[in-house]
N, C-alpha and C. Protein backbone atom coordinates (compact mmCIF):
# COMPACT_ATOMS: atom_id res chain seq x y z
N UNK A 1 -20.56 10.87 68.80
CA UNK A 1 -20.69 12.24 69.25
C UNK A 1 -22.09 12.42 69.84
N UNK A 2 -22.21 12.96 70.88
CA UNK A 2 -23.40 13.40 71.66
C UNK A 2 -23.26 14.60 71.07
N UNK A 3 -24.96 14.96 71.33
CA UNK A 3 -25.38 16.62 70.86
C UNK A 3 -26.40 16.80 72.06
N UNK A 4 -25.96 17.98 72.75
CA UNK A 4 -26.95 18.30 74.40
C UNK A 4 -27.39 19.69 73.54
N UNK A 5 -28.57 19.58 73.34
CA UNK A 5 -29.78 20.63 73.08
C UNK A 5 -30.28 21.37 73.86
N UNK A 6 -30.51 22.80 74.40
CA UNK A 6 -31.37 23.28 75.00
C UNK A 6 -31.95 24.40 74.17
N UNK A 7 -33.53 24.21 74.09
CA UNK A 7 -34.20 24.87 73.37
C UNK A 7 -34.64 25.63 74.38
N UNK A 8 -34.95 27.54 74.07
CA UNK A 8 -35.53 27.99 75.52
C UNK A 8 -36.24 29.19 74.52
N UNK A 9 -37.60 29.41 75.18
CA UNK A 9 -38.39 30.04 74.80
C UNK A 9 -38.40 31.07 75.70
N UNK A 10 -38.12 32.46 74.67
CA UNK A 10 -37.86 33.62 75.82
C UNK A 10 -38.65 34.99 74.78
N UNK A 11 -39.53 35.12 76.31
CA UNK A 11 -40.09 36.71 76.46
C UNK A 11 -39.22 37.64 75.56
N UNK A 12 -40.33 38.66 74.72
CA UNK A 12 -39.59 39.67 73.77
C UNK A 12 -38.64 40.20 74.44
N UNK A 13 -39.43 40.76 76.30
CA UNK A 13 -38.79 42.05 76.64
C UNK A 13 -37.14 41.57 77.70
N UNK A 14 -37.03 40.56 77.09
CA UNK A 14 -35.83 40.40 77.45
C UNK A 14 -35.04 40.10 76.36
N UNK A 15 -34.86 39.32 75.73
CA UNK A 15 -34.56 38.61 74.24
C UNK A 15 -32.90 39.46 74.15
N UNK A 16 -33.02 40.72 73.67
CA UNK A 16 -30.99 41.02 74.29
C UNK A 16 -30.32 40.68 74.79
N UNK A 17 -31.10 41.06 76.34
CA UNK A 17 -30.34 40.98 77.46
C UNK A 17 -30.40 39.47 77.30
N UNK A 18 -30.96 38.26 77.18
CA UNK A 18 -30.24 36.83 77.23
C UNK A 18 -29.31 36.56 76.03
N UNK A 19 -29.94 36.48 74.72
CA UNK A 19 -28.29 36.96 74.14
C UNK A 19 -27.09 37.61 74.49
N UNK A 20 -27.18 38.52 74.75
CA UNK A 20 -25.86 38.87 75.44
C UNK A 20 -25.60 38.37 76.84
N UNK A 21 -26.39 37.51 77.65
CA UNK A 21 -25.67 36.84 78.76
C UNK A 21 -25.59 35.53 78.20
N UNK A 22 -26.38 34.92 77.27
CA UNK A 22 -25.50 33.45 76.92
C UNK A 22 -24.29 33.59 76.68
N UNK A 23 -24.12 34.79 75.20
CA UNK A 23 -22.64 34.64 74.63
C UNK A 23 -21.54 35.11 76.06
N UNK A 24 -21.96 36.20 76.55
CA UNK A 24 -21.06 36.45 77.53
C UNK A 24 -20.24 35.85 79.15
N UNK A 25 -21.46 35.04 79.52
CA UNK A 25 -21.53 34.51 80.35
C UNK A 25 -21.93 33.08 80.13
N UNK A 26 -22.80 32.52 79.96
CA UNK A 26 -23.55 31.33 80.17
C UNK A 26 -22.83 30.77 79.40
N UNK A 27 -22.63 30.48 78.31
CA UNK A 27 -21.92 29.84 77.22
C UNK A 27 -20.28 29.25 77.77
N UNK A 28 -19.83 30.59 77.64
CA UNK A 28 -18.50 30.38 77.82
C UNK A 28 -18.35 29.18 79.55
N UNK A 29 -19.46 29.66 80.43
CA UNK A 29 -19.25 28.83 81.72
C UNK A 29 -19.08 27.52 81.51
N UNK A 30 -20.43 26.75 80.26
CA UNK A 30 -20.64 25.94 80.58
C UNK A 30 -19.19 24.99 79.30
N UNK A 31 -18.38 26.14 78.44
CA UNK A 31 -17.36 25.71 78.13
C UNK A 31 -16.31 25.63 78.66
N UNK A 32 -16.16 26.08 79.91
CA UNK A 32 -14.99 25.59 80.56
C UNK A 32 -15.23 24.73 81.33
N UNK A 33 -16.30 23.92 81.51
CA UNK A 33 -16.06 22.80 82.50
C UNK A 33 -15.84 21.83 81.76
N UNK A 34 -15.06 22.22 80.52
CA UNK A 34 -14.15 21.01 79.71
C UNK A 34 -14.69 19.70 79.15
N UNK A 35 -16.49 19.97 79.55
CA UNK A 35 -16.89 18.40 78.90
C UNK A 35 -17.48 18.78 77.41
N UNK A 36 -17.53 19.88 77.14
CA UNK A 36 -17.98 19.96 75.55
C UNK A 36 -16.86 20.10 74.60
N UNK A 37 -16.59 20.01 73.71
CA UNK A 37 -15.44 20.70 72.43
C UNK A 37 -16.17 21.24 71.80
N UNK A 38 -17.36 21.47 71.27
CA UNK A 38 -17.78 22.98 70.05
C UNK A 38 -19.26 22.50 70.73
N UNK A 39 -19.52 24.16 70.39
CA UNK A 39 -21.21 24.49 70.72
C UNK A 39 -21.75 25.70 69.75
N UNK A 40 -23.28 25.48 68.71
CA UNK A 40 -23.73 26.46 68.29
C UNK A 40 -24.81 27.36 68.92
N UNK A 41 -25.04 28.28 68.27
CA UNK A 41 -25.94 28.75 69.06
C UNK A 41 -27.24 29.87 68.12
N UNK A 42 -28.12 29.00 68.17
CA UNK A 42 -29.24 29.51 67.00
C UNK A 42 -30.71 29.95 67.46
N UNK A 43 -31.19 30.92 66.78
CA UNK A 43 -32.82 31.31 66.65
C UNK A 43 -33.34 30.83 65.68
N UNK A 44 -34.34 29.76 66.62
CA UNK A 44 -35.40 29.72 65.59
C UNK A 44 -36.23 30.60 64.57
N UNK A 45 -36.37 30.03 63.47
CA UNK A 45 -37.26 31.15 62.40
C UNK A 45 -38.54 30.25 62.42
N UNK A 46 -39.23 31.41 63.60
CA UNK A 46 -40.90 31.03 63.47
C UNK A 46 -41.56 32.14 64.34
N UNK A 47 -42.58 32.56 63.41
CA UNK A 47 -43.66 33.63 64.05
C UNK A 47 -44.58 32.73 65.29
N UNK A 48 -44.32 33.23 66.56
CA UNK A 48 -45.27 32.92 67.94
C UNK A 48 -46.28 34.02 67.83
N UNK A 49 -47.33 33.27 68.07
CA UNK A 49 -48.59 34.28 68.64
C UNK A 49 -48.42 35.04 69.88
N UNK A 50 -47.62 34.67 70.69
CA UNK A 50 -47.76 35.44 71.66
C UNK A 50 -46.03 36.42 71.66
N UNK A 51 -45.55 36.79 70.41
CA UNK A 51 -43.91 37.63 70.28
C UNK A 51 -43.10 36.66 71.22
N UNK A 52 -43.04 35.84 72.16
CA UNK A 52 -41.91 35.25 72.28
C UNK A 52 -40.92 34.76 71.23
N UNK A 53 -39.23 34.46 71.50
CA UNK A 53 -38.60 33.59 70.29
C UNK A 53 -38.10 32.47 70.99
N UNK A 54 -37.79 31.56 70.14
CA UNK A 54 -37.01 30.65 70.41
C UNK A 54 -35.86 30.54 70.25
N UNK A 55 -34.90 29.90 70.93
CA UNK A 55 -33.16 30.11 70.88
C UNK A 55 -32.73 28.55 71.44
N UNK A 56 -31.67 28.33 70.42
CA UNK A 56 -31.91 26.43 70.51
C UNK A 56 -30.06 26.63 70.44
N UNK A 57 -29.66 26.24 71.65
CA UNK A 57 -27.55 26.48 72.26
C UNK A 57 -27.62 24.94 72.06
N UNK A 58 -26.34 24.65 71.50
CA UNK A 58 -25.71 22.98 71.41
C UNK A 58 -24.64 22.82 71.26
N UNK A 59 -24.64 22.17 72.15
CA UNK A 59 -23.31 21.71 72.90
C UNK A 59 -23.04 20.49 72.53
N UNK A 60 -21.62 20.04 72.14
CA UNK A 60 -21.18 18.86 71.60
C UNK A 60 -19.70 17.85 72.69
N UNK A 61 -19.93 16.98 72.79
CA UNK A 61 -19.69 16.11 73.74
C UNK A 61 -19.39 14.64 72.75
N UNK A 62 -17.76 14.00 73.13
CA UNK A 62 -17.11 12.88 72.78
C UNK A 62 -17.93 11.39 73.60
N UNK A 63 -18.93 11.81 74.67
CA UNK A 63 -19.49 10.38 74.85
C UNK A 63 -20.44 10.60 76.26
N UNK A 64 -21.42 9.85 76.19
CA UNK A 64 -22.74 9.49 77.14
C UNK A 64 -21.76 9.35 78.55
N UNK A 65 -20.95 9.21 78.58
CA UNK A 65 -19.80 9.61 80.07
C UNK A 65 -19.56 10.87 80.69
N UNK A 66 -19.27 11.54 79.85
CA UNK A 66 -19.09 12.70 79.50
C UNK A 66 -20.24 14.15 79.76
N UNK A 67 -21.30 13.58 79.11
CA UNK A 67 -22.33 14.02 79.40
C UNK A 67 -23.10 13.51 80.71
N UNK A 68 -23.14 12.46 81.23
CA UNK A 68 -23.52 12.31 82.39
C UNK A 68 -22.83 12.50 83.40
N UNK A 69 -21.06 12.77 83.15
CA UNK A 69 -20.22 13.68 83.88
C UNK A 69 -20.93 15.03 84.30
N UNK A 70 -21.34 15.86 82.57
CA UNK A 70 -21.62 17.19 83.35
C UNK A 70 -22.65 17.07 84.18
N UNK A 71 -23.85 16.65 83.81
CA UNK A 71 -25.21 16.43 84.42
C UNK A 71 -24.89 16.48 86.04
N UNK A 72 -23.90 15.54 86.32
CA UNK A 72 -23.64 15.36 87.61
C UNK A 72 -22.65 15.73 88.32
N UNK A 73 -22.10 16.95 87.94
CA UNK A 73 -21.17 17.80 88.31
C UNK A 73 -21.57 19.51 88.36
N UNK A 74 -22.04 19.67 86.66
CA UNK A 74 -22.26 21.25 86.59
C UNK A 74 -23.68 21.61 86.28
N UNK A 75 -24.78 20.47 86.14
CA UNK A 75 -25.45 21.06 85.43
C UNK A 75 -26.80 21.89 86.23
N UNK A 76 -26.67 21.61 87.77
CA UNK A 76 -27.31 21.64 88.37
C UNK A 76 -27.19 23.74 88.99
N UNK A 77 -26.21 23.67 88.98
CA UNK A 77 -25.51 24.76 89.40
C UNK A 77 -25.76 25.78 88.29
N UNK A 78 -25.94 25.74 87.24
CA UNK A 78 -25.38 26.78 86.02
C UNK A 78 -27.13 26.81 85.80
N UNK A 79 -27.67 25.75 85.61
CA UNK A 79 -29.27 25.92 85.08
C UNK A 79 -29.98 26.51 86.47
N UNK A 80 -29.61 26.82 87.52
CA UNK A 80 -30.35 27.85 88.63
C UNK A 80 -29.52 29.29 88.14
N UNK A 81 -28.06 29.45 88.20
CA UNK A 81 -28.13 30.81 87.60
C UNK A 81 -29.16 31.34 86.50
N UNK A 82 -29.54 30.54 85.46
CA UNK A 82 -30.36 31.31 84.11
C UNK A 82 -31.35 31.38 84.79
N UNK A 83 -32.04 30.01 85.86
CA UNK A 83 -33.40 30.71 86.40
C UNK A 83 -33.78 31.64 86.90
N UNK A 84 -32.82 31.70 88.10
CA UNK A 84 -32.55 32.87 88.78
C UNK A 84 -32.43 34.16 87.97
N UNK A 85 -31.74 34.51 87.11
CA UNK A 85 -32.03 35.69 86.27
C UNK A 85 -33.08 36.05 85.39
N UNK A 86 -33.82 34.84 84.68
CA UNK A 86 -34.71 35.12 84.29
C UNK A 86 -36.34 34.61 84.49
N UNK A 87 -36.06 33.73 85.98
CA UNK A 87 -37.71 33.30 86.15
C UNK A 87 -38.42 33.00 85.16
N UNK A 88 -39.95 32.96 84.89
CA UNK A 88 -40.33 32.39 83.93
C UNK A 88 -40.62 33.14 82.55
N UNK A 89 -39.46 34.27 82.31
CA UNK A 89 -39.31 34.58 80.74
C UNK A 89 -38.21 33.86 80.00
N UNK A 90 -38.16 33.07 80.24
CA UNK A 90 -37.16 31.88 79.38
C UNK A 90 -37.63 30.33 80.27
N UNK A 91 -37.89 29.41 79.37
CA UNK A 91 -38.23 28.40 79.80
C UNK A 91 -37.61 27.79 78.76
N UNK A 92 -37.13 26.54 79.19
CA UNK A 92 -36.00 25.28 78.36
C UNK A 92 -36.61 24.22 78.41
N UNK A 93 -36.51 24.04 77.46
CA UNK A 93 -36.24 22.04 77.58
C UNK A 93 -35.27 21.75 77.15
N UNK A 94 -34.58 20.17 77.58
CA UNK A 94 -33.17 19.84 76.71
C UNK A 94 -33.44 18.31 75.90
N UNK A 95 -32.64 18.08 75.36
CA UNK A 95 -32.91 16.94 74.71
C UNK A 95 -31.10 16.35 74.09
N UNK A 96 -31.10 15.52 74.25
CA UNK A 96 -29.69 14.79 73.87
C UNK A 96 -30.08 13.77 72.40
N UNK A 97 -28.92 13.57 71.81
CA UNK A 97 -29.01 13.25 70.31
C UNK A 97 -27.85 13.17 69.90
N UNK A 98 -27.43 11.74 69.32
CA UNK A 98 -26.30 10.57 69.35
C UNK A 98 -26.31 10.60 67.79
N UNK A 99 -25.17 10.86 67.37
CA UNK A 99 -24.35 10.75 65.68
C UNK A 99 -24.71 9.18 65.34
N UNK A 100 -25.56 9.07 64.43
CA UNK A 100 -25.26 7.79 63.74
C UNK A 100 -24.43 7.15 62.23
């Protein structure tokens, strides 16, 4: 089992409004392009000096095929929508991580 991580550090004065466009939108998109079967979706518990939070979405994937399927199909497309809406009050990194 692959695990596709994106951790994204987002501005207070948005922090709703991207919760409610992951669950509503973003999420569900990047579940219908059929390469994940279950995804969670969590806030970090940690005080930032500067009120930003952190919000860490994971997505789960049957194999390194699979995942380099989406990469090279959807992932290019869906990660300019979030930019596009939120410029630099949400910033991501991702990270992938294999069941042993």
């Amino acid at each position: 089992m692959i695990l596709y991580n994106i951790t994204t550090n987002v501005t207070a004065d948005i922090e709703e409004d991207f919760i409610t466009w992951m669950k509503s939108i973003h999420i569900p998109e990047v579940m219908e392009t059929g390469i994940f079967l279950d995804h969670k979706f969590y806030k970090l518990l940690h005080d930032s000096e500067d009120g930003s939070v952190n919000y860490s979405i994971q997505f789960f994937t049957e194999s390194m095929e699979k995942m380099m399927e989406y990469e090279k199909t959807h992932a290019t497309a869906l990660r300019i929508k979030t930019k596009e809406r939120y410029q630099d009050k949400a910033v991501s990194f991702r990270s992938l991580l294999e069941t042993v």
